[in-house]
Protein backbone atom coordinates (compact mmCIF):
# COMPACT_ATOMS: atom_id res chain seq x y z
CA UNK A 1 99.36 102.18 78.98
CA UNK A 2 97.26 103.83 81.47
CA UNK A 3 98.21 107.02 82.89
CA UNK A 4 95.61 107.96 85.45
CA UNK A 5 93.53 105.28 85.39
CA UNK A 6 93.74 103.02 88.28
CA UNK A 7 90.40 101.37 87.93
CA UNK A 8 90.94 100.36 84.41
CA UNK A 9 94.69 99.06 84.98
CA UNK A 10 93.09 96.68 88.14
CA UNK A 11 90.71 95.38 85.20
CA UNK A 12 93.44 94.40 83.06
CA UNK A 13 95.26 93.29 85.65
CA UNK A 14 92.61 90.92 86.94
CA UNK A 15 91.68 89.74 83.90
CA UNK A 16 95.10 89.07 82.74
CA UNK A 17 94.94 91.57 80.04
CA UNK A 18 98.09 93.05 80.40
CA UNK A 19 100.71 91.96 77.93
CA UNK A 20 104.50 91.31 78.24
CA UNK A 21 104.70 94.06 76.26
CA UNK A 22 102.59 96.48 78.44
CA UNK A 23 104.79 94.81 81.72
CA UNK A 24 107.69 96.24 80.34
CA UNK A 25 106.69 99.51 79.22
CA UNK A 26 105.46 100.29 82.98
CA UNK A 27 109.24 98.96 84.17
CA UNK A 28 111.12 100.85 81.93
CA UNK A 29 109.06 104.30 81.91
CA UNK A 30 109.11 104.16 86.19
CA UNK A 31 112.93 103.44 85.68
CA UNK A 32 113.09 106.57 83.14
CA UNK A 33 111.69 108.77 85.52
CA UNK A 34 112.94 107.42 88.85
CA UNK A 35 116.66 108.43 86.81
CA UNK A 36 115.96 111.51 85.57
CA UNK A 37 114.33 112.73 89.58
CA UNK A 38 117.51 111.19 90.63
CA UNK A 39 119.72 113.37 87.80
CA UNK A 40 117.99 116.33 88.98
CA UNK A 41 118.59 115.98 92.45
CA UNK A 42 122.38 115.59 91.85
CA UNK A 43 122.15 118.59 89.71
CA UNK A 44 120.38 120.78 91.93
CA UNK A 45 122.13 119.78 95.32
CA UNK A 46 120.89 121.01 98.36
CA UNK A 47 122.26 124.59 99.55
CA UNK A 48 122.46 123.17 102.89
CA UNK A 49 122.64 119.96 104.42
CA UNK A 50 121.54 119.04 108.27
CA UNK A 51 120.32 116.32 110.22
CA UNK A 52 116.77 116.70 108.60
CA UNK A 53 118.09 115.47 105.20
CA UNK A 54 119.38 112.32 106.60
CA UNK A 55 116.21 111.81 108.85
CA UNK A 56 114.25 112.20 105.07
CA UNK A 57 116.51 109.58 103.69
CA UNK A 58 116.58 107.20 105.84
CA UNK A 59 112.84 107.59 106.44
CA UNK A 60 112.06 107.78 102.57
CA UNK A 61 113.90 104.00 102.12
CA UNK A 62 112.59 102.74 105.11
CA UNK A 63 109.10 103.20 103.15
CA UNK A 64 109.44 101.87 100.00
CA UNK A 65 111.54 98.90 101.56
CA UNK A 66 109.04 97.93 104.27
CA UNK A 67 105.95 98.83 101.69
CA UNK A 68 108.03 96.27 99.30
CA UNK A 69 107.41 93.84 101.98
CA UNK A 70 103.82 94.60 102.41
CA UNK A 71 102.91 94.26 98.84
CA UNK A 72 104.68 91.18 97.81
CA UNK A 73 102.71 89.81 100.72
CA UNK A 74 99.20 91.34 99.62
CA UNK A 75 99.94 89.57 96.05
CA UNK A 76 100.26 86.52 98.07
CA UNK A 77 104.07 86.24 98.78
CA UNK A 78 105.74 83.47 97.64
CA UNK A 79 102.84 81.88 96.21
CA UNK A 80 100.95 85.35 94.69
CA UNK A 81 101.31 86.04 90.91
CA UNK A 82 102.99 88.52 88.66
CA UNK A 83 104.31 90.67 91.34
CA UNK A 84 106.67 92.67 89.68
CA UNK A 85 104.31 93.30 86.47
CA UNK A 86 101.56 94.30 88.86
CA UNK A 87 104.44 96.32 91.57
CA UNK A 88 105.50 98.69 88.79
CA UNK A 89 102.22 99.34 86.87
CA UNK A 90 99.94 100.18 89.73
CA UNK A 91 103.16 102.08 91.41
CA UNK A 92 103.61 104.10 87.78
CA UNK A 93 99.66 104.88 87.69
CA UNK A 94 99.70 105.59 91.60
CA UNK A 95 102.44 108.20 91.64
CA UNK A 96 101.49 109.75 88.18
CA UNK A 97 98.17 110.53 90.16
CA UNK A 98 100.07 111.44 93.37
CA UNK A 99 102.78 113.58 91.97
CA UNK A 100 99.38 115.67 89.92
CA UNK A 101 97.67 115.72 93.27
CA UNK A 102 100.71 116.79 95.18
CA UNK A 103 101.78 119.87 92.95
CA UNK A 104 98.95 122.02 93.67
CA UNK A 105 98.86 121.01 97.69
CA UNK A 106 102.76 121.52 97.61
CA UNK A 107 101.72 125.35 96.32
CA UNK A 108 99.34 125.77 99.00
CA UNK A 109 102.05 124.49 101.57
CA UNK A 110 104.27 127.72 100.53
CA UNK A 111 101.53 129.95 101.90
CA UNK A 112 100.87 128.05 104.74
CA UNK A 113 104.25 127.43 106.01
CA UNK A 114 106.65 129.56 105.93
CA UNK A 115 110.05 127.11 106.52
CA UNK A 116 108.94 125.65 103.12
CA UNK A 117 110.31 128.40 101.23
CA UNK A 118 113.65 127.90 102.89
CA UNK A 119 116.65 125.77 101.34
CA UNK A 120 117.24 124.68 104.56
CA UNK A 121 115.50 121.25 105.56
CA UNK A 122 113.35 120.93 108.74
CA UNK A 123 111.15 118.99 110.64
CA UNK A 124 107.53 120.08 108.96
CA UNK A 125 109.09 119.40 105.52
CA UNK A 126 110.08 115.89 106.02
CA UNK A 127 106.99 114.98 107.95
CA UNK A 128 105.18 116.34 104.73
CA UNK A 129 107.18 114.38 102.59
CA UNK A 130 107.21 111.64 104.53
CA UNK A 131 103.64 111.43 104.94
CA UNK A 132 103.15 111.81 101.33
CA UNK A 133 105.26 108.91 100.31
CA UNK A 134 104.00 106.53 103.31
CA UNK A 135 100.49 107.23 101.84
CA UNK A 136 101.45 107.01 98.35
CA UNK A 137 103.05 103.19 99.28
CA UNK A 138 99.96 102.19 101.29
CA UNK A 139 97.85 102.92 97.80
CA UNK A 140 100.00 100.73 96.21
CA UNK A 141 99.79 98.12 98.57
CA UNK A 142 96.07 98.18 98.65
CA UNK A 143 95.91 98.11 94.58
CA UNK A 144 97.63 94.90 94.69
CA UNK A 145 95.77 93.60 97.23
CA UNK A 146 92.73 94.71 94.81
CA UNK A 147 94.33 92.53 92.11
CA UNK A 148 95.65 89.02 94.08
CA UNK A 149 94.91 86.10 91.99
């Protein structure tokens, strides 16, 4: 199971290396995590909730849905192979490497911007976050793209 490494993950993937097995290991360790961000959200609610937060939601699904689109349709659509084995490995390795890139940048952010260090959501932190996770699904999409039998 590849953690980091994108480039070896696309040769596996091409060469139709990657087990059953290794399929379901990438589902159910992206299904761990996506539950336990999830837990921790609904433990550590929001102090205070505006129109920002439901701009960031909405936006947030609106990505991942339309970037679902877009990368059953670079693994060929309908016809393409393997989408979900390839969807959830390259996704796990892609946001492993974003979420490592992002920690660091998200520090510098603090300095930079003040309203960052505020429970209250605005208008620069959403278009940060949104940015992040458009770019993150557009990697994805082009990884799969990468791989299409």
């Amino acid at each position: 199971m590849y953690f980091l490494n994108i480039k070896k993950l696309k040769e596996e993937i091409k060469g139709n290396k990657l087990s059953e097995k290794d399929r379901f290991y990438y589902v159910f360790v992206y299904l761990l995590l996506t539950n336990i961000a999830f837990a921790l959200i609904a433990y550590f609610p929001a102090e205070t909730r505006n129109i920002w937060d439901l701009v960031y939601e909405i936006g947030s699904v609106l990505i991942i849905l339309v970037s679902a689109i877009l990368a059953f349709r670079a693994n060929g659509g309908s016809k393409g192979q393997d989408f979900l084995g390839k969807y959830f490995s390259i996704s796990f390795v892609i946001a492993i490497r974003f979420i490592l890139f992002f920690i660091p940048v998200f520090f510098i952010l603090l300095r930079i911007i003040p309203s960052l260090q505020y429970s209250e959501t605005t208008l620069e932190i959403i278009f940060l976050f949104l940015l992040w996770l458009g770019f993150l699904y557009w990697r994805v999409v082009k990884h799969i793209s990468d791989v299409k039998v």
